[in-house]
Protein backbone atom coordinates (compact mmCIF):
# COMPACT_ATOMS: atom_id res chain seq x y z
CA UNK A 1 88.17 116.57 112.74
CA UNK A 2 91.20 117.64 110.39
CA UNK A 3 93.51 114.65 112.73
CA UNK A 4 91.04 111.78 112.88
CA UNK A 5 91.97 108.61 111.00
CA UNK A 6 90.66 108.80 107.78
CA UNK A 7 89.49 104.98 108.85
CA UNK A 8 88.77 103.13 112.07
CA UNK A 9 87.56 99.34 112.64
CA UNK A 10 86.01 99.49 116.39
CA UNK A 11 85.22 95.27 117.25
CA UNK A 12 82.96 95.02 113.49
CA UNK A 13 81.77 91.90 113.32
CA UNK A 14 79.24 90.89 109.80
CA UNK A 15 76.67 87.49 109.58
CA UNK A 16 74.80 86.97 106.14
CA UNK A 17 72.49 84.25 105.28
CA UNK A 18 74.28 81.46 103.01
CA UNK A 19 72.90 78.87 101.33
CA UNK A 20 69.84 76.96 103.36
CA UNK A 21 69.54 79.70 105.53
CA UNK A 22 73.06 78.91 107.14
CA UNK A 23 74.67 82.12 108.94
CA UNK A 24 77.81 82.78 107.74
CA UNK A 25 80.13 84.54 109.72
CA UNK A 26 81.61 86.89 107.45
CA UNK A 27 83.93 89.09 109.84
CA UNK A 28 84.71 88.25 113.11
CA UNK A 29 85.56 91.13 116.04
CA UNK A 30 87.26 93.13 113.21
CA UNK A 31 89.32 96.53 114.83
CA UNK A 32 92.19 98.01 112.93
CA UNK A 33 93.26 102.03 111.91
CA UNK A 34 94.02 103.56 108.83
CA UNK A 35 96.63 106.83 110.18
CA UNK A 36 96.00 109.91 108.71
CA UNK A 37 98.25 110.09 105.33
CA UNK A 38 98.87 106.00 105.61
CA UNK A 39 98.62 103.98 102.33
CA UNK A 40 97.35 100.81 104.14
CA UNK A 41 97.24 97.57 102.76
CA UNK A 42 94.69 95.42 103.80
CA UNK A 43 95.97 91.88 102.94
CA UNK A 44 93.76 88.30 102.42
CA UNK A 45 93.11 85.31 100.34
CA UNK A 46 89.92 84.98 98.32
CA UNK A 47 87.23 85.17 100.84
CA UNK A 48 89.13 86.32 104.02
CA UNK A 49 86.44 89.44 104.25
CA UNK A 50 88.19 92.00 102.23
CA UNK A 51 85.63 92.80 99.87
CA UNK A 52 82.80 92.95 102.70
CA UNK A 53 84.72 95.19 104.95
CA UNK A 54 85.16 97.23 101.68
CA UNK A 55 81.19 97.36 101.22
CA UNK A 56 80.44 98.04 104.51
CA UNK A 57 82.82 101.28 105.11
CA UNK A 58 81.23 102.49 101.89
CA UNK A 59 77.70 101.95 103.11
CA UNK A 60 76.51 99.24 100.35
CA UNK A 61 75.62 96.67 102.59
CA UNK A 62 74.52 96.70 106.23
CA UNK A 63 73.80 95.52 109.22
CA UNK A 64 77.23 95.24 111.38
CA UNK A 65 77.72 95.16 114.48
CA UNK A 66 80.56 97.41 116.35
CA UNK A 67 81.77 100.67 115.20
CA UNK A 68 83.04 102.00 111.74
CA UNK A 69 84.54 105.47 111.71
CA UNK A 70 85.38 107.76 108.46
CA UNK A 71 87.13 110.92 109.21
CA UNK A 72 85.87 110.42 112.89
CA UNK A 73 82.38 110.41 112.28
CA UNK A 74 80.15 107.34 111.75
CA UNK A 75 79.24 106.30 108.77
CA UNK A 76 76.26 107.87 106.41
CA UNK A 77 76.65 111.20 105.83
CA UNK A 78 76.96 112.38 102.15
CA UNK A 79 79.69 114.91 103.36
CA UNK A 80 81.89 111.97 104.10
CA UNK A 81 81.08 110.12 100.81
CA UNK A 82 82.49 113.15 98.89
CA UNK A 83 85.72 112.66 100.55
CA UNK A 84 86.05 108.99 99.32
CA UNK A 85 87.10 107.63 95.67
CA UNK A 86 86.35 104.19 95.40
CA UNK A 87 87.24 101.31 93.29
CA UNK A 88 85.24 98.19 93.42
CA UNK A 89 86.67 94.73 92.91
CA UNK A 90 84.05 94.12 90.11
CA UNK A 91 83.18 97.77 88.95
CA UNK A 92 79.58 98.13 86.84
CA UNK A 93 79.60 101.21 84.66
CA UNK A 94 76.53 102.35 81.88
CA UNK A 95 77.70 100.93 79.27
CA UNK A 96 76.25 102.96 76.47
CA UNK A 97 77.89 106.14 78.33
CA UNK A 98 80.81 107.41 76.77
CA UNK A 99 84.03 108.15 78.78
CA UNK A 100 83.36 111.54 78.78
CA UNK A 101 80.07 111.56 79.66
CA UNK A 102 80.47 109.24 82.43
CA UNK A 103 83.36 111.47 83.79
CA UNK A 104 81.01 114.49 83.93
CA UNK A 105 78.03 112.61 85.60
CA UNK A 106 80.18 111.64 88.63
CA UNK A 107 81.98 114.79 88.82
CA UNK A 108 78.40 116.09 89.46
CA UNK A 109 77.94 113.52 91.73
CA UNK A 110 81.38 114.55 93.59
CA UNK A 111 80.08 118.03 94.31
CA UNK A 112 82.41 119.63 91.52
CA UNK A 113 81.65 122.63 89.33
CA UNK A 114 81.85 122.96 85.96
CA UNK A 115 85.51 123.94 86.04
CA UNK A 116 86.56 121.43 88.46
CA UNK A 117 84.70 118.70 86.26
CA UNK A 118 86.89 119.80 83.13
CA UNK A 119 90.35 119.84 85.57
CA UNK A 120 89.26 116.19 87.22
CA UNK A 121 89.12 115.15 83.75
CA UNK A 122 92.12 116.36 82.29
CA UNK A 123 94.26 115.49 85.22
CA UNK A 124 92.89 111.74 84.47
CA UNK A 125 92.88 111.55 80.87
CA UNK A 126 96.33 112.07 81.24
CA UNK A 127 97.53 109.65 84.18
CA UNK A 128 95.60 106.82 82.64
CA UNK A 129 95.81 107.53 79.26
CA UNK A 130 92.22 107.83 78.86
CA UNK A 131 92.73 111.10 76.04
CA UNK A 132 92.03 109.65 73.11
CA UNK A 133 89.13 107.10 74.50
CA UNK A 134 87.04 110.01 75.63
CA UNK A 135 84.51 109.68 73.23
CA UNK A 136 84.39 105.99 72.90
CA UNK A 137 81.43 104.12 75.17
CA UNK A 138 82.71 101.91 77.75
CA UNK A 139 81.07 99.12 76.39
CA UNK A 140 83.67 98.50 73.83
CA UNK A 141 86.20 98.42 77.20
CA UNK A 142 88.92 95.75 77.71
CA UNK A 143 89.17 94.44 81.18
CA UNK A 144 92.42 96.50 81.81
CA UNK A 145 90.97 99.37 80.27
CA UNK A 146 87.84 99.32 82.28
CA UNK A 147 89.89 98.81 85.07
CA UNK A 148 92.15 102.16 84.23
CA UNK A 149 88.65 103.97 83.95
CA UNK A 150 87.42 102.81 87.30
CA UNK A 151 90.61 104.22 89.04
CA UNK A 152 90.16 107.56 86.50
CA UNK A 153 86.47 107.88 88.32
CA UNK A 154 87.80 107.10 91.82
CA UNK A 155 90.58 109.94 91.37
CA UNK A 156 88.56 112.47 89.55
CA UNK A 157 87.47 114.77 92.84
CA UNK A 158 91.12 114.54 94.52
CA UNK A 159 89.47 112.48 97.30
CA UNK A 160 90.66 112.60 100.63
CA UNK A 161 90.63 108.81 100.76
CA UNK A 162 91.28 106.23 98.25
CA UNK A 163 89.14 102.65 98.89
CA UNK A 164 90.39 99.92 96.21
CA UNK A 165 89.22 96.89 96.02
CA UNK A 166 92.01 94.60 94.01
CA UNK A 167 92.64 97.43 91.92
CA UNK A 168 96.00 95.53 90.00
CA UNK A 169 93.18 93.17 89.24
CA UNK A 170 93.36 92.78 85.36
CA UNK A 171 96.48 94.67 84.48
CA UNK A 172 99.30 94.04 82.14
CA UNK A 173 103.20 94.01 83.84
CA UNK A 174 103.38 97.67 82.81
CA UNK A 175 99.96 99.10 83.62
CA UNK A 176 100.62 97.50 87.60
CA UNK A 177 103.65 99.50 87.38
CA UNK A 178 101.87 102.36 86.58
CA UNK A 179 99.32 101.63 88.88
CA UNK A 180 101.79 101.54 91.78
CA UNK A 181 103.31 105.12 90.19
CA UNK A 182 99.71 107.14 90.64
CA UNK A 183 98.91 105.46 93.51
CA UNK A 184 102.40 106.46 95.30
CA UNK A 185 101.78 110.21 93.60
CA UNK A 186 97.86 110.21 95.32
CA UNK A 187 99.80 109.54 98.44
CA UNK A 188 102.46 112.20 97.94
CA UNK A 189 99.49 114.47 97.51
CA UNK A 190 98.57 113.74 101.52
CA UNK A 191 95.85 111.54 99.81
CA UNK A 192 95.38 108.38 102.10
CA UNK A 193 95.30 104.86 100.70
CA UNK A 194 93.05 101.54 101.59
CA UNK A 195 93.18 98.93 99.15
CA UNK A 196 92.63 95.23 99.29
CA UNK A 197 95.13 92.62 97.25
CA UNK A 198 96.57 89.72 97.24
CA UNK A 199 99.59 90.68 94.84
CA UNK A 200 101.94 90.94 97.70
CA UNK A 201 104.71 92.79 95.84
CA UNK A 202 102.46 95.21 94.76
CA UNK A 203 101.71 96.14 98.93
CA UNK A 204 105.37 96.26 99.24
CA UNK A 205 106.05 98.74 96.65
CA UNK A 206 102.90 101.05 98.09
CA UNK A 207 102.04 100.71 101.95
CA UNK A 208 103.47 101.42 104.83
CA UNK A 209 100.96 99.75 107.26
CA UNK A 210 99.35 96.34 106.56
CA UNK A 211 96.38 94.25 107.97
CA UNK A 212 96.15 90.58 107.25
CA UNK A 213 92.88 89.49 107.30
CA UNK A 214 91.82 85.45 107.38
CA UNK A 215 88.23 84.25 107.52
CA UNK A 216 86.67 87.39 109.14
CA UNK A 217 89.79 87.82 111.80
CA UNK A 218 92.48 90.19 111.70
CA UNK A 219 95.66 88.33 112.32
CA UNK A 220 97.63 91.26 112.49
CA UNK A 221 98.61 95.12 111.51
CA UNK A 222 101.40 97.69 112.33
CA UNK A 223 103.88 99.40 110.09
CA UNK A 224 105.31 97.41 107.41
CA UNK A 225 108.82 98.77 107.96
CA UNK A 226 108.78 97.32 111.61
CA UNK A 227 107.64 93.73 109.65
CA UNK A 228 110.15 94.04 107.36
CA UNK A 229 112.61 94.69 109.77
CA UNK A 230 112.40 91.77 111.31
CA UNK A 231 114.09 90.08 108.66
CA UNK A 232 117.93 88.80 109.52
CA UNK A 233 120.85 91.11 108.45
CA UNK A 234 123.69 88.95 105.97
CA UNK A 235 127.29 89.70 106.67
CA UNK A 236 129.54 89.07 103.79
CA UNK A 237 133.53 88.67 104.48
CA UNK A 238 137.01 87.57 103.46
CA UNK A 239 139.53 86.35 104.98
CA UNK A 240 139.72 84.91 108.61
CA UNK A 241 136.52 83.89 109.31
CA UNK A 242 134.62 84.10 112.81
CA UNK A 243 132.98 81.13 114.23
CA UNK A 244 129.59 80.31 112.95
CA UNK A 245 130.32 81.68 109.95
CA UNK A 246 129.46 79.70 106.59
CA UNK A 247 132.88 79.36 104.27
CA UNK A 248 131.96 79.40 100.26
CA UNK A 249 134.45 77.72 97.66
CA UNK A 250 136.15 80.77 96.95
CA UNK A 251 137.28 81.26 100.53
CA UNK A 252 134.94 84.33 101.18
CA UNK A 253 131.94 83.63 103.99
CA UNK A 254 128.88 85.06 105.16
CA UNK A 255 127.36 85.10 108.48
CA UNK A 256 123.42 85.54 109.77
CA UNK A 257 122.28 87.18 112.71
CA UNK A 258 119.33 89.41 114.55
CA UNK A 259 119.83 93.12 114.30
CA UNK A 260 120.32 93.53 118.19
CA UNK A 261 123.40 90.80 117.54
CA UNK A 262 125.06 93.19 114.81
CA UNK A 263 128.09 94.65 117.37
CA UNK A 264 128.47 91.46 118.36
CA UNK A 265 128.97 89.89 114.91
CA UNK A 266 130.99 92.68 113.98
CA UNK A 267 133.40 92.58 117.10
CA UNK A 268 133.70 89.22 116.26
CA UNK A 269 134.40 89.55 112.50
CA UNK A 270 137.32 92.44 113.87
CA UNK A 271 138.91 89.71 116.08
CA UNK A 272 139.25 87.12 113.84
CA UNK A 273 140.84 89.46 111.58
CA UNK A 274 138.76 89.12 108.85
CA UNK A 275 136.89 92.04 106.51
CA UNK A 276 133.51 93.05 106.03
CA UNK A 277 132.65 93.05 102.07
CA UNK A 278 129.11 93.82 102.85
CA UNK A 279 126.44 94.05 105.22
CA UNK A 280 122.74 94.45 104.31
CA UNK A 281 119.52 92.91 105.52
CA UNK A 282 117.99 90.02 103.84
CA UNK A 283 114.31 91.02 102.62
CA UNK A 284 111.43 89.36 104.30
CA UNK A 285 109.39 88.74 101.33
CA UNK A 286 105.92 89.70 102.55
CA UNK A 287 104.24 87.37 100.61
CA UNK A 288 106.05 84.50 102.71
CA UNK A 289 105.42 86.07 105.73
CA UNK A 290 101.55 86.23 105.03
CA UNK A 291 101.38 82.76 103.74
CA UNK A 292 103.02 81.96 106.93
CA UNK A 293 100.57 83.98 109.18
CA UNK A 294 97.69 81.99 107.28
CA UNK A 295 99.35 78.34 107.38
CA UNK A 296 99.62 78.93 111.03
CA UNK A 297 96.42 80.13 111.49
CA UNK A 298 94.15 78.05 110.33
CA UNK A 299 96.50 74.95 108.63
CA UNK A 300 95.66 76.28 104.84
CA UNK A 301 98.32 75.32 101.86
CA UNK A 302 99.93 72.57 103.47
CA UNK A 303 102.75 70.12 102.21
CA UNK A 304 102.06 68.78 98.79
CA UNK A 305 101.60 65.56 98.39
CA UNK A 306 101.75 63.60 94.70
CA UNK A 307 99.83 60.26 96.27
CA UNK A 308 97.03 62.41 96.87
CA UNK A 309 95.63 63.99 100.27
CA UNK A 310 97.36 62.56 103.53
């Protein structure tokens, strides 16, 4: 099914046993849709049910209830596994395996020839800098370097869809930002993205749909344009101002309003004879709209108070 989402959540909802038996409810009712060709971020504080939905659509733990979908088929078939490069929040490698080595074994793995091993692994020696580590074992591995090999494994066979559990998890400033660069060029390549985080900025700078996820329920999903959108637009002037406008020191003003109010605020700008120095939108930070969503869901991360809890 060339048009099925590469990834659909159909009412999944996940119990395991806690401590003292206790049944935790892990997800809750869980539906969302990852569009063909979407880079999707799947958004959540520690514990939200990231990670599980994550192990579940890769078939390493078990036991839901509802429907997962890969590629619109359910889930188990090796086929489908072949299509899927996956990251784990907390990857385990062989140690004693050099990069190399490794490389080969799960190009085998992957279903790729001998030729297509020795591509995969050019192709990611060079995006992660991996070259001239090839030989050592990943034992000796920082945690940003094993973290640059886990997403070298994950893109070796050109999946069809990227899974990534935290994968800026670990990094440097300038290994994010190259991070951000392969994962934008996987998506370029009509690979699609899922990946889990909590670094905000870095779902900005990548997705173009979202989930938030909090305590098992999805709180919401769509396009993150149409989120992003929703944010005010900032009119900047001089001269005569209009009413409601604020008036700065210098004489200039600016003026806030909704984007169906912008031929309004303009008309009025044009009557009170003053000129428009600039007109943008003001970004909606999505990490203050998330923290938002989860204050108002469940009353998490409110005021701070010095004299201790209220």
């Amino acid at each position: 099914m060339a048009d099925a989402p590469p990834l659909v959540f159909e009412s999944v909802s996940f119990t395991y046993r806690g401590d003292w038996l206790q049944r935790i409810e892990a997800l809750k009712d869980v539906s969302f849709t990852v569009p063909p060709g979407a880079a999707y971020g799947f958004l959540g504080a520690n514990g939200a049910g990231k990670s599980t939905s994550i192990k579940l659509l890769n078939g390493l733990i078990h036991g839901h209830k509802g429907n997962i979908r890969l590629f619109g088929q359910p889930l188990g078939s090796p086929a489908l596994r072949k299509q899927i490069g996956y990251l784990p929040e907390h990857p385990f490698f062989y140690e004693n395996l050099k990069v190399s080595e490794y490389l080969r074994y799960l190009g085998k793995l992957s279903g790729l020839d001998a030729a297509g091993i020795v591509r995969g692994q050019e192709r990611v020696y060079h995006l992660l800098d991996l070259g001239d580590l090839r030989d050592r074992q990943l034992g000796s591995f920082s945690k940003g370097m094993r973290q640059r090999f886990g997403l070298a494994q994950a893109l070796l066979h050109e999946p069809s869809l990227l899974v990534l559990d935290e994968p800026f998890s670990g990094l440097d400033p300038l290994w994010r930002a190259r991070f951000r660069e392969i994962l934008n060029a996987e998506h370029a390549r009509g690979a699609s993205l899922f990946f889990s985080s909590h670094i905000l900025s870095d779902v900005e700078d990548v997705c173009d749909h979202y989930a938030v996820i909090d305590h098992g329920v999805v709180l919401e999903s769509g396009a993150l344009d149409q989120l992003l959108g929703q944010a005010p637009l900032r009119l900047d002037g001089t001269g005569p101002a209009p009413g409601g406008a604020e008036i700065h020191s210098d004489g200039s003003w600016h003026m806030l309003f909704a984007e169906d109010r912008r031929e309004e605020a303009l008309a009025a700008v044009a009557a009170a004879g003053g000129s428009v120095l600039r007109l943008e939108r003001q970004r909606q930070a999505l990490e203050d709209y998330f923290v938002n969503k989860v204050r108002a869901h469940h009353g998490a991360g409110g005021a701070f108070s010095a004299g201790g809890a209220a």
